[in-house]
Protein backbone atom coordinates (compact mmCIF):
# COMPACT_ATOMS: atom_id res chain seq x y z
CA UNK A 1 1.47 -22.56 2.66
CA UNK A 2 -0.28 -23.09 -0.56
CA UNK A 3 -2.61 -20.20 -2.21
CA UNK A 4 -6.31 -21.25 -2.47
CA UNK A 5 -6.54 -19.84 -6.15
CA UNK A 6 -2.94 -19.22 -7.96
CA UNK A 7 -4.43 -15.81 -9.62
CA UNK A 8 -1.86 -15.95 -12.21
CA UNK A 9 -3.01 -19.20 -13.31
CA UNK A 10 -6.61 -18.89 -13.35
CA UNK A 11 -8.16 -16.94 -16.30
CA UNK A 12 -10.61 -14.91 -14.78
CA UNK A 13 -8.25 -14.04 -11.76
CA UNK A 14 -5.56 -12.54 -13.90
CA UNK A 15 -8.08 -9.95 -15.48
CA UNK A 16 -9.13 -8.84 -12.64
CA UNK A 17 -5.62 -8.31 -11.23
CA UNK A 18 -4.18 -6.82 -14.37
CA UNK A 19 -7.71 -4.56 -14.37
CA UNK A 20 -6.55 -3.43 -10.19
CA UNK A 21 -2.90 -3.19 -12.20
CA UNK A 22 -3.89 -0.59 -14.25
CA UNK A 23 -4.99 0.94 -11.63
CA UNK A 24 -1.74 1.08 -9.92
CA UNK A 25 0.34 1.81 -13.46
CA UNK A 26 -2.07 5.50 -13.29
CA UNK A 27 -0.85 6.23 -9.92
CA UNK A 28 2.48 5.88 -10.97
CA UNK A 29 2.02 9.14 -13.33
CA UNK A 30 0.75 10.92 -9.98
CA UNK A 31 2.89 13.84 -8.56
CA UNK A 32 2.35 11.28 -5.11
CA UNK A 33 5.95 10.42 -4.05
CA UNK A 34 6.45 6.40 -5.27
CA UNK A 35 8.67 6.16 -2.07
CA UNK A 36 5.29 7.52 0.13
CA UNK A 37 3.22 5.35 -2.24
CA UNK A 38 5.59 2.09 -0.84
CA UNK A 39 5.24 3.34 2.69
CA UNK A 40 1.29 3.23 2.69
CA UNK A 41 1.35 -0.19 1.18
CA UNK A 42 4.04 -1.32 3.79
CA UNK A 43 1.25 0.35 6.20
CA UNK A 44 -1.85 -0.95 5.18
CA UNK A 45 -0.27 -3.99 4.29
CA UNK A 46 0.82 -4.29 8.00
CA UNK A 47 -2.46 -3.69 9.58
CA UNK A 48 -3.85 -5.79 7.35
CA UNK A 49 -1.89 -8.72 7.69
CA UNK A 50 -1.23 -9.22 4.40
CA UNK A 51 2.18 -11.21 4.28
CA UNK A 52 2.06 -11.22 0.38
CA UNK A 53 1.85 -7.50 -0.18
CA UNK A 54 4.51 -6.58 2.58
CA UNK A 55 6.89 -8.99 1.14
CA UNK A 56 6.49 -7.39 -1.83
CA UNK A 57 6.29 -3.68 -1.21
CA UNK A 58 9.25 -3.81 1.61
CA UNK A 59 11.53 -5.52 -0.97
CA UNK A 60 9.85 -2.55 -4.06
CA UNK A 61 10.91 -0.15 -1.48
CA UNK A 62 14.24 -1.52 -0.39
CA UNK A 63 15.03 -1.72 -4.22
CA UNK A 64 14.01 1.91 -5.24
CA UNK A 65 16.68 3.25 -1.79
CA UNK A 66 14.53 3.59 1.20
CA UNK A 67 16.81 2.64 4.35
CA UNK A 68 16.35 -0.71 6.06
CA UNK A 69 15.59 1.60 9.54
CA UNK A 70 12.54 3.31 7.55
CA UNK A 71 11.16 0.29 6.44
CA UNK A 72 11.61 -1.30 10.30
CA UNK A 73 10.18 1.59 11.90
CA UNK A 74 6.54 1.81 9.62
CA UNK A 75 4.88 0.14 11.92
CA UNK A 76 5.87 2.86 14.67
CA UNK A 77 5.62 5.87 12.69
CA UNK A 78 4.31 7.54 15.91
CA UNK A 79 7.46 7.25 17.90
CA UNK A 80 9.93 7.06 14.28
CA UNK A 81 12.33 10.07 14.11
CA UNK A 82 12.86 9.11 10.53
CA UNK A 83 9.33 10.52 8.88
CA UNK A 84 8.55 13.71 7.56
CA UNK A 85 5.49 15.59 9.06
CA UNK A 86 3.94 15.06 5.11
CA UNK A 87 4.70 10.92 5.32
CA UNK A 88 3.34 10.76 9.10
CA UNK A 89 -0.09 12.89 7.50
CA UNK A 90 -0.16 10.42 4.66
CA UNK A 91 0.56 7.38 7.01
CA UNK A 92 -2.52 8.81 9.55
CA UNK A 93 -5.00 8.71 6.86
CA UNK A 94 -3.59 5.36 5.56
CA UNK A 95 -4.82 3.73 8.84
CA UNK A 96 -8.13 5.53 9.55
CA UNK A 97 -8.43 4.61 5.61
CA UNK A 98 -7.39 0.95 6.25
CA UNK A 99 -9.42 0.23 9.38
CA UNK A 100 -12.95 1.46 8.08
CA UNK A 101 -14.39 -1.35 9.50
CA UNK A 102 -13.41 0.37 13.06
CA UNK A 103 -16.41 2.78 12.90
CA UNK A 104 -14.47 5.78 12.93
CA UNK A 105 -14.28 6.68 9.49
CA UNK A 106 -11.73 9.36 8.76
CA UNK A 107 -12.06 12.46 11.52
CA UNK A 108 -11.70 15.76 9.93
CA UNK A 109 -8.61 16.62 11.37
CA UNK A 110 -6.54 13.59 10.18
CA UNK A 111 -7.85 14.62 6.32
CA UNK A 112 -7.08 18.20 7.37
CA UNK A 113 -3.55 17.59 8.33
CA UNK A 114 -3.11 15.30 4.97
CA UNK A 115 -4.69 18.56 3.13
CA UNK A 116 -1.92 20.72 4.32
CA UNK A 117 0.78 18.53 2.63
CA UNK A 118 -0.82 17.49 -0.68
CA UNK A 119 -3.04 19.54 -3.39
CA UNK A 120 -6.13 18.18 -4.35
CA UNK A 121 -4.83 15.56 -6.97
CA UNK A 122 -2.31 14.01 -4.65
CA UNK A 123 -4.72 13.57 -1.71
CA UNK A 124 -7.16 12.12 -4.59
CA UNK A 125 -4.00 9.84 -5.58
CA UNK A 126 -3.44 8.97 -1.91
CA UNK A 127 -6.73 8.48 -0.80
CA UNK A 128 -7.09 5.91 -4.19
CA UNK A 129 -3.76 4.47 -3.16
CA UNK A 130 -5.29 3.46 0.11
CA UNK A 131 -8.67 1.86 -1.38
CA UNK A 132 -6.49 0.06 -4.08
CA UNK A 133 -3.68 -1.41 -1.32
CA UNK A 134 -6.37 -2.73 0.93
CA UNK A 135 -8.33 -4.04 -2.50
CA UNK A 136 -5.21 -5.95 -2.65
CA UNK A 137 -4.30 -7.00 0.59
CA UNK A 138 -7.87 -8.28 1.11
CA UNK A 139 -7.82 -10.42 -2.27
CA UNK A 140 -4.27 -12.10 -1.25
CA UNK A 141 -5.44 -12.39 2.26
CA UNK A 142 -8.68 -14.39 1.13
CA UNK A 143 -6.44 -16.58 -1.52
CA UNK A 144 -4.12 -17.47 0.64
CA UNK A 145 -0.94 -15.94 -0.75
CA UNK A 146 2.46 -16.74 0.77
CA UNK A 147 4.99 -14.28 1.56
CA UNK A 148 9.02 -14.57 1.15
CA UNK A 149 9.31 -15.47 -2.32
CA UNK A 150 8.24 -12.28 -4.10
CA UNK A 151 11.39 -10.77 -6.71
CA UNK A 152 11.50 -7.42 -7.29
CA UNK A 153 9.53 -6.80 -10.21
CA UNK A 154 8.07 -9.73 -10.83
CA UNK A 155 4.89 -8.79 -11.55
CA UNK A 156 5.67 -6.29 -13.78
CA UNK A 157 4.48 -8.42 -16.79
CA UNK A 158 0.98 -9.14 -15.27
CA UNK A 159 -0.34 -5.57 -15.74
């Protein structure tokens, strides 16, 4: 598969993703765990279909330590023994985040249960986290972005 538009050869492409980089660089200086931070990209990623993004963020994650049973079970966090009661709150609001389009929005209880694992600037990091990953996953979904090639840090130089 070849991408529509290679971002990182196209001028005005590679502002706007080292613009959505900087983004990304400031929730890096969050309190927000970075191994959460990988899980809710894996997630969104996931529901999103976004082959590009999960390459990347499963091989991020694999890199920084989290287990190769983790990474397998995201997609089942329900049923997964292997999540904390904070990551499944983070992962809940991840999908009602992610699948706006749904009609749900984000019930009161899901943001209550995030609420009781994260002070106000986390769940502001988190909930920015969410907008940003799907930002993302919809921009590599649109241009056509392969999967399976992605190195660990490669795009470290972008942003």
């Amino acid at each position: 598969m070849e991408p529509r538009i290679n971002p990182f050869g196209h001028p005005f492409a590679n502002k706007i993703f080292k613009q959505l980089g900087g983004a990304g660089m400031a929730l890096a200086d969050t309190t927000l765990p970075m191994p959460l931070q990988e899980l809710v990209k894996i997630r969104a990623s996931q529901i999103n279909g976004c082959g590009g993004c999960l390459d990347m963020h499963t091989k991020e994650a694999a890199a920084a330590g989290e287990t190769a049973v983790r990474l397998a079970l995201v997609g089942a966090w329900r049923e997964a023994t292997v999540f904390t009661d904070a990551e499944r709150a983070a992962l809940a609001l991840t999908e009602y985040g992610t699948r706006l389009a749904d009609g749900y929005g984000v019930p009161d209880d899901v943001w209550n249960e995030a609420a009781q694992h994260y002070d106000e600037d986390q769940l502001l990091a988190l909930t920015t986290l969410i907008a940003l990953i799907n930002a993302y996953n919809r921009l590599n979904v649109l241009l056509r972005i392969p999967a399976g090639e992605y190195k660990v840090g490669q795009y470290a130089a972008h942003v």
